[in-house]
Protein backbone atom coordinates (compact mmCIF):
# COMPACT_ATOMS: atom_id res chain seq x y z
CA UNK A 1 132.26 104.08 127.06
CA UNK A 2 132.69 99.82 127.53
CA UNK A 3 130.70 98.05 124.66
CA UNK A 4 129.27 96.22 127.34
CA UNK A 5 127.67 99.72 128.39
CA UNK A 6 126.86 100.63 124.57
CA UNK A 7 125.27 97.30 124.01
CA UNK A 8 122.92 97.75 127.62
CA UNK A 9 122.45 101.46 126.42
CA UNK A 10 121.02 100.16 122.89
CA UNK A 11 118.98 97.36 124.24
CA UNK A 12 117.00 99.71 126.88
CA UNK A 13 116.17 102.15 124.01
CA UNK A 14 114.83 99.53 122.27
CA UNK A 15 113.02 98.54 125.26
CA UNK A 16 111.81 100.95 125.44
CA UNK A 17 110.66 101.91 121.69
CA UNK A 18 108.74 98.85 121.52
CA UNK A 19 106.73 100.11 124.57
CA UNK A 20 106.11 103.64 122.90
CA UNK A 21 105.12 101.57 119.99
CA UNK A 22 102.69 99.22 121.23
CA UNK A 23 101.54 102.02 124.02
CA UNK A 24 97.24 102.16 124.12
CA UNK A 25 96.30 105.03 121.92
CA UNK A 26 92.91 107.33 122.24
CA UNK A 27 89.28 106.46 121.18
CA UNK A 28 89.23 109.57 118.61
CA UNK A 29 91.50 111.53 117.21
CA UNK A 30 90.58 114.51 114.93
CA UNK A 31 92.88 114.75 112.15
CA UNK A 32 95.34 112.04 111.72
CA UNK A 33 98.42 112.40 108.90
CA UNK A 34 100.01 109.22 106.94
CA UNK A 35 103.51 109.75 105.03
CA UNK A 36 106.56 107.38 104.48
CA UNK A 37 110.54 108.12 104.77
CA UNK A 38 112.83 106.16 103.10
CA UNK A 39 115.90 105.05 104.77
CA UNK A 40 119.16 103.35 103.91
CA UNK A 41 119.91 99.73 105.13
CA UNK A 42 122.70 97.14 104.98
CA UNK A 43 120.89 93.97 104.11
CA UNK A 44 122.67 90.84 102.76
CA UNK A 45 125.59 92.64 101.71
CA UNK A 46 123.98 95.17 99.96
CA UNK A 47 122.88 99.07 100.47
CA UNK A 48 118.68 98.52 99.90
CA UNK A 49 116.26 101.51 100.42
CA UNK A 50 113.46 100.73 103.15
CA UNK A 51 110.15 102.81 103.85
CA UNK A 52 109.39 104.14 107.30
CA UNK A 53 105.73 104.32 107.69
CA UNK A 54 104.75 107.46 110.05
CA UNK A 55 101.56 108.31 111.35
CA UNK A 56 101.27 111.50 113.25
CA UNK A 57 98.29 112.77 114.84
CA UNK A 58 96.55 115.85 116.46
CA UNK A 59 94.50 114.84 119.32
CA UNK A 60 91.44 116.56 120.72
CA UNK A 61 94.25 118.76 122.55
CA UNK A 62 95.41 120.23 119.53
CA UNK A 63 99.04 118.63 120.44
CA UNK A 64 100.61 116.79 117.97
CA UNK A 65 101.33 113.28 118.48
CA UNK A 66 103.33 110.54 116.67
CA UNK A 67 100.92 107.04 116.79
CA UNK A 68 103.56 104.76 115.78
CA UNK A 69 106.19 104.28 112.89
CA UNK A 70 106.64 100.58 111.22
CA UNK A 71 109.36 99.62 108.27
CA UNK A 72 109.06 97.70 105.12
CA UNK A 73 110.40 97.39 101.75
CA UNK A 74 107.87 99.93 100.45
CA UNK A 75 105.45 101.76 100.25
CA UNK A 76 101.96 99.95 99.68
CA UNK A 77 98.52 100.29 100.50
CA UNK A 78 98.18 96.96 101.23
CA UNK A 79 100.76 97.63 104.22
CA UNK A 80 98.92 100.87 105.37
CA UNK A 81 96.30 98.74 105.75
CA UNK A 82 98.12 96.20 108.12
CA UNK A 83 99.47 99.39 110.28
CA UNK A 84 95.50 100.67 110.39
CA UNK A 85 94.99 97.15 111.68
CA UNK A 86 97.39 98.14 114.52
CA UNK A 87 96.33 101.26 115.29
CA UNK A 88 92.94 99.64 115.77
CA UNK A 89 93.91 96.86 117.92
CA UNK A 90 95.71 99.65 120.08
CA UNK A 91 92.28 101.60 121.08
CA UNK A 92 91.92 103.85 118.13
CA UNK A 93 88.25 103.81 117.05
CA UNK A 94 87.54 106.69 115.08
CA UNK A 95 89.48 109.57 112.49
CA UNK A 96 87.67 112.42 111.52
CA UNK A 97 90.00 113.84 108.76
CA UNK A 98 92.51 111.23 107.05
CA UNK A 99 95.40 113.15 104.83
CA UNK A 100 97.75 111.02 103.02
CA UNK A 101 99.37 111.31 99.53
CA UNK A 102 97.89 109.89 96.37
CA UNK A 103 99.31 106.55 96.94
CA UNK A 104 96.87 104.43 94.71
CA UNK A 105 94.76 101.93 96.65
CA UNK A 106 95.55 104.18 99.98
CA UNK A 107 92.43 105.94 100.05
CA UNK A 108 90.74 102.47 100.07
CA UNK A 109 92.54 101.27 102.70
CA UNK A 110 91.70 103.75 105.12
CA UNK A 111 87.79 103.47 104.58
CA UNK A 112 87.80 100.00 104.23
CA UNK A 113 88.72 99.90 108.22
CA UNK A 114 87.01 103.53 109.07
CA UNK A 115 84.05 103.82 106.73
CA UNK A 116 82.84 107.30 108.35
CA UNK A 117 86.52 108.53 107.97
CA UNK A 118 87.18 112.30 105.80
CA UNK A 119 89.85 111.33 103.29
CA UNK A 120 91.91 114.22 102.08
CA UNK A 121 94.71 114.36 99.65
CA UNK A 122 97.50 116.69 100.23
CA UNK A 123 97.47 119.15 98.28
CA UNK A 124 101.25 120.06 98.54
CA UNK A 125 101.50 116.35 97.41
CA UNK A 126 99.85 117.38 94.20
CA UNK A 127 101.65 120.52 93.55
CA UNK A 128 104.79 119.00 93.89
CA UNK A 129 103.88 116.43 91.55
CA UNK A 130 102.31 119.09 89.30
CA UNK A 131 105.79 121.31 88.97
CA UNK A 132 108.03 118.01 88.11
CA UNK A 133 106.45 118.58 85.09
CA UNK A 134 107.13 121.81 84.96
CA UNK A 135 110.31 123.64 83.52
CA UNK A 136 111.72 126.23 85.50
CA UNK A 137 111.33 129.36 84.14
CA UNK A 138 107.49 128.73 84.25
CA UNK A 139 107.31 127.29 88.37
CA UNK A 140 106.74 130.37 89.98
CA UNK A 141 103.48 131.74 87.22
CA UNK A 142 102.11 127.74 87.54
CA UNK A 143 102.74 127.39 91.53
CA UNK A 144 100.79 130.93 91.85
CA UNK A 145 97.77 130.03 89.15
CA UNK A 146 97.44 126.05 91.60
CA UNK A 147 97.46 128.23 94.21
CA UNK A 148 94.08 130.42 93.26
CA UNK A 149 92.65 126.69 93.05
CA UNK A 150 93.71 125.36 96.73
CA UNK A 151 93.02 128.89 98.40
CA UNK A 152 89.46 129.60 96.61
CA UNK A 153 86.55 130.03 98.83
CA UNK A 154 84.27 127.45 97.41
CA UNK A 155 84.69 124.42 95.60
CA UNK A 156 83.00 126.25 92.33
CA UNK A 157 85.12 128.57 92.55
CA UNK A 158 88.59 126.52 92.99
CA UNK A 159 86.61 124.41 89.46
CA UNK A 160 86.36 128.19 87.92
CA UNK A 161 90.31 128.63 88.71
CA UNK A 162 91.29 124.84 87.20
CA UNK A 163 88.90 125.46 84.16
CA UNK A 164 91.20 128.84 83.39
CA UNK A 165 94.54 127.05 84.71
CA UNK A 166 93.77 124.02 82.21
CA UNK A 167 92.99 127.10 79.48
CA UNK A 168 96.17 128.80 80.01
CA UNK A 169 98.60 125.57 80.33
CA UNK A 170 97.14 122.75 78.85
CA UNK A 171 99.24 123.09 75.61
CA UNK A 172 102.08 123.22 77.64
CA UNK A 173 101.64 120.60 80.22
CA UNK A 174 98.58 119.00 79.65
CA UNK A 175 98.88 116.26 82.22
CA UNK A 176 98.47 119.05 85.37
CA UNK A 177 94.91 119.49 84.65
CA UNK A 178 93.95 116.24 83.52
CA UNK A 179 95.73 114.65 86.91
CA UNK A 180 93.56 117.37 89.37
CA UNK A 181 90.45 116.37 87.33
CA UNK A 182 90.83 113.04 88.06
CA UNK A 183 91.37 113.21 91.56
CA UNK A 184 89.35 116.10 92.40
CA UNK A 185 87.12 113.89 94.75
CA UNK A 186 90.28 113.17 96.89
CA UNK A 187 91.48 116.75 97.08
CA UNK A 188 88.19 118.82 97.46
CA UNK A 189 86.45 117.25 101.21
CA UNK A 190 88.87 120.25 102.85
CA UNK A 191 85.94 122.43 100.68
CA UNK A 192 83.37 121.48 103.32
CA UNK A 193 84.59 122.86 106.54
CA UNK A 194 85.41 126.13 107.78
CA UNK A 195 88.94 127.85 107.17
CA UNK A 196 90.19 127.25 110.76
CA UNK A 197 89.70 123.12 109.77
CA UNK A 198 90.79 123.91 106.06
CA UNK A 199 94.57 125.31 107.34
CA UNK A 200 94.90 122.37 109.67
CA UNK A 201 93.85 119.50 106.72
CA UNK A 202 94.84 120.64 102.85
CA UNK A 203 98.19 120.24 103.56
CA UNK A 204 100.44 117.63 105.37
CA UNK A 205 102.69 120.37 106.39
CA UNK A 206 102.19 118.82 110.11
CA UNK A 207 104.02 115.49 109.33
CA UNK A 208 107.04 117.22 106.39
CA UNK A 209 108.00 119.45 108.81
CA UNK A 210 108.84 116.42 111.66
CA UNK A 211 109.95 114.29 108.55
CA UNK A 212 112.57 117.35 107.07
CA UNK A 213 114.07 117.26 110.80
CA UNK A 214 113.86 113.67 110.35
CA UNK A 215 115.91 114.19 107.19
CA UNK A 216 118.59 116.20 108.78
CA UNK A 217 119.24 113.40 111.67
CA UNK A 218 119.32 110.65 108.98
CA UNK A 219 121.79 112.72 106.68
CA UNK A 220 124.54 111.66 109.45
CA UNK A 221 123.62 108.04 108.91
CA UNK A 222 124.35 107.30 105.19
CA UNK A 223 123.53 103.20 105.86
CA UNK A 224 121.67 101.57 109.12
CA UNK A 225 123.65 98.36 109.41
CA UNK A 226 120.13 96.88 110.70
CA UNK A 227 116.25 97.73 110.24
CA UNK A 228 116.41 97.97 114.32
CA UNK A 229 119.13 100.51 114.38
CA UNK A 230 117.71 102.81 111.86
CA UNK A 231 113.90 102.31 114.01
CA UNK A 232 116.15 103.53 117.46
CA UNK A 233 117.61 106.26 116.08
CA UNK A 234 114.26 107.76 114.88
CA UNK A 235 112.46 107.28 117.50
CA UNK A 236 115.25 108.94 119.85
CA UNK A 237 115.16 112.31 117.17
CA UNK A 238 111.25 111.62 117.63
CA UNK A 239 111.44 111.72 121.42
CA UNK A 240 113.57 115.31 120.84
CA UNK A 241 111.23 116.77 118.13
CA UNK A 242 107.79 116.08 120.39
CA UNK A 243 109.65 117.73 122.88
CA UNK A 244 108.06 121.20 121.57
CA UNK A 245 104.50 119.76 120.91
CA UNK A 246 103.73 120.73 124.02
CA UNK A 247 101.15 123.90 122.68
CA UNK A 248 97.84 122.88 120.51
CA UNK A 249 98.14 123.73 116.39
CA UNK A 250 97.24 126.82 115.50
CA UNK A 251 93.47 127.89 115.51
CA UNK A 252 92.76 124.64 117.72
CA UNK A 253 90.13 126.16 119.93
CA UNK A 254 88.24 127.74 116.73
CA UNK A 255 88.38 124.39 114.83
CA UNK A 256 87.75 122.26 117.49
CA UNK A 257 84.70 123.95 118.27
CA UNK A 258 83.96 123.14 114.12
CA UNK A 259 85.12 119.43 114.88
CA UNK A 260 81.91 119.34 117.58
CA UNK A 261 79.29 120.39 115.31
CA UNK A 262 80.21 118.49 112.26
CA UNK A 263 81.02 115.05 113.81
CA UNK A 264 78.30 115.59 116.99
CA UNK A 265 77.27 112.06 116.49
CA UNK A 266 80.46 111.20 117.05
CA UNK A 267 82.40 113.57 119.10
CA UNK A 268 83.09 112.70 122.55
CA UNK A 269 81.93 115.55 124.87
């Protein structure tokens, strides 16, 4: 292939990114994941880490769909809060359930432009940060006693099963409990809603799967010579991953159903 032929290739795919990008997006969208990648890029001579922003949504289909994706230096609230700008600005109006990490300030960021907004914290985000603390041999027996927390049927009861978790494992690794504690507010709203919902929001499972096929298609690039290049390849492995959201998450019909009785003010019948 000509380099004249590669370079008209490149530029239509980044034609025709910056459409996808700036594309109108729905009114409403029911649950709506944030999570950042971090990519290698050449930059003044240097190797420098950058953070892709994702957000990925589910839409009153139940299909999955991936709103947008924007790079910076890193990760910040304060530039979550310039992509909810964006989404904005592109149509979007209203999220019922909000998961993101425990990125400090994040939380914030996403009320501060939808007030009425759900805000969950994953909870494989905290269980992950939980077991860095924790040395192997004891993973499994801590993962399992987190896991009576996340998976109780009530809110009292997933308190009950952190009271006896801080019991058993506080002298160990005190910091697990204390860290759940003080985010419990974040990490119990999936406590509300029915279990069809509560699968579909305690975890971000949605958005690591995309970003550990992500992962594998950025593994062959060990340095983007340029922010673009490392946006165009993305989006191409996006276009091939979104290729199979063609069928609604599992339990849509259940939880959507859910969706219209505890947002009816807001749902759009």
């Amino acid at each position: 292939m000509s380099a004249g032929l590669i370079s008209n290739v490149t530029d239509a795919v980044e034609d025709e990114r910056k459409l996808w990008q700036n594309r109108p997006l729905e009114r409403v969208y029911p649950i709506v994941y944030f999570d950042a990648l971090v990519v290698k890029v050449r930059q003044d001579g240097r190797v420098v880490n950058k953070a892709i922003h994702l957000v990925l949504a589910v839409n009153l289909a139940g299909t999955k769909e991936l709103l947008g994706m924007w790079m910076t230096q890193n990760e910040s609230s304060k530039f979550w809060l310039q992509v909810l700008t964006e989404l904005q600005n592109r149509g979007l109006k209203d999220i019922f359930i909000a998961c993101c990490d425990g990125l400090t300030g994040f939380p914030e960021a996403i009320e501060a432009l939808f007030p009425q907004t759900t805000v969950q914290w994953c909870i494989v985000h905290m269980v992950r940060n939980a077991l860095s603390y924790v040395s192997y041999k004891d993973r499994k027996a801590v993962a399992a006693d987190l896991r009576l927390v996340y998976t109780a049927s009530t809110e009292t009861e997933a308190e009950q099963h952190l009271m006896a978790f801080a019991a058993k494992w506080d002298k160990q690794y005190p910091t697990i409990s204390k860290s759940w504690l003080n985010h419990w507010q974040r990490m119990i709203p999936f406590f509300a809603f029915p279990t069809e919902i509560r699968k579909a929001i305690y975890t971000t499972n949605a958005i690591e799967s995309m970003n550990m096929t992500l992962r594998k298609v950025l593994k062959n690039h060990r340095a983007f010579p340029t922010d673009e290049s490392a946006l165009k390849v993305i989006y191409l492995a996006i276009q091939n991953i979104s290729k199979k959201w063609t069928m609604p998450i599992r339990d849509w019909r259940p939880a959507l159903n859910q969706f219209a009785i505890a947002y009816e003010d807001r749902f759009p019948f």
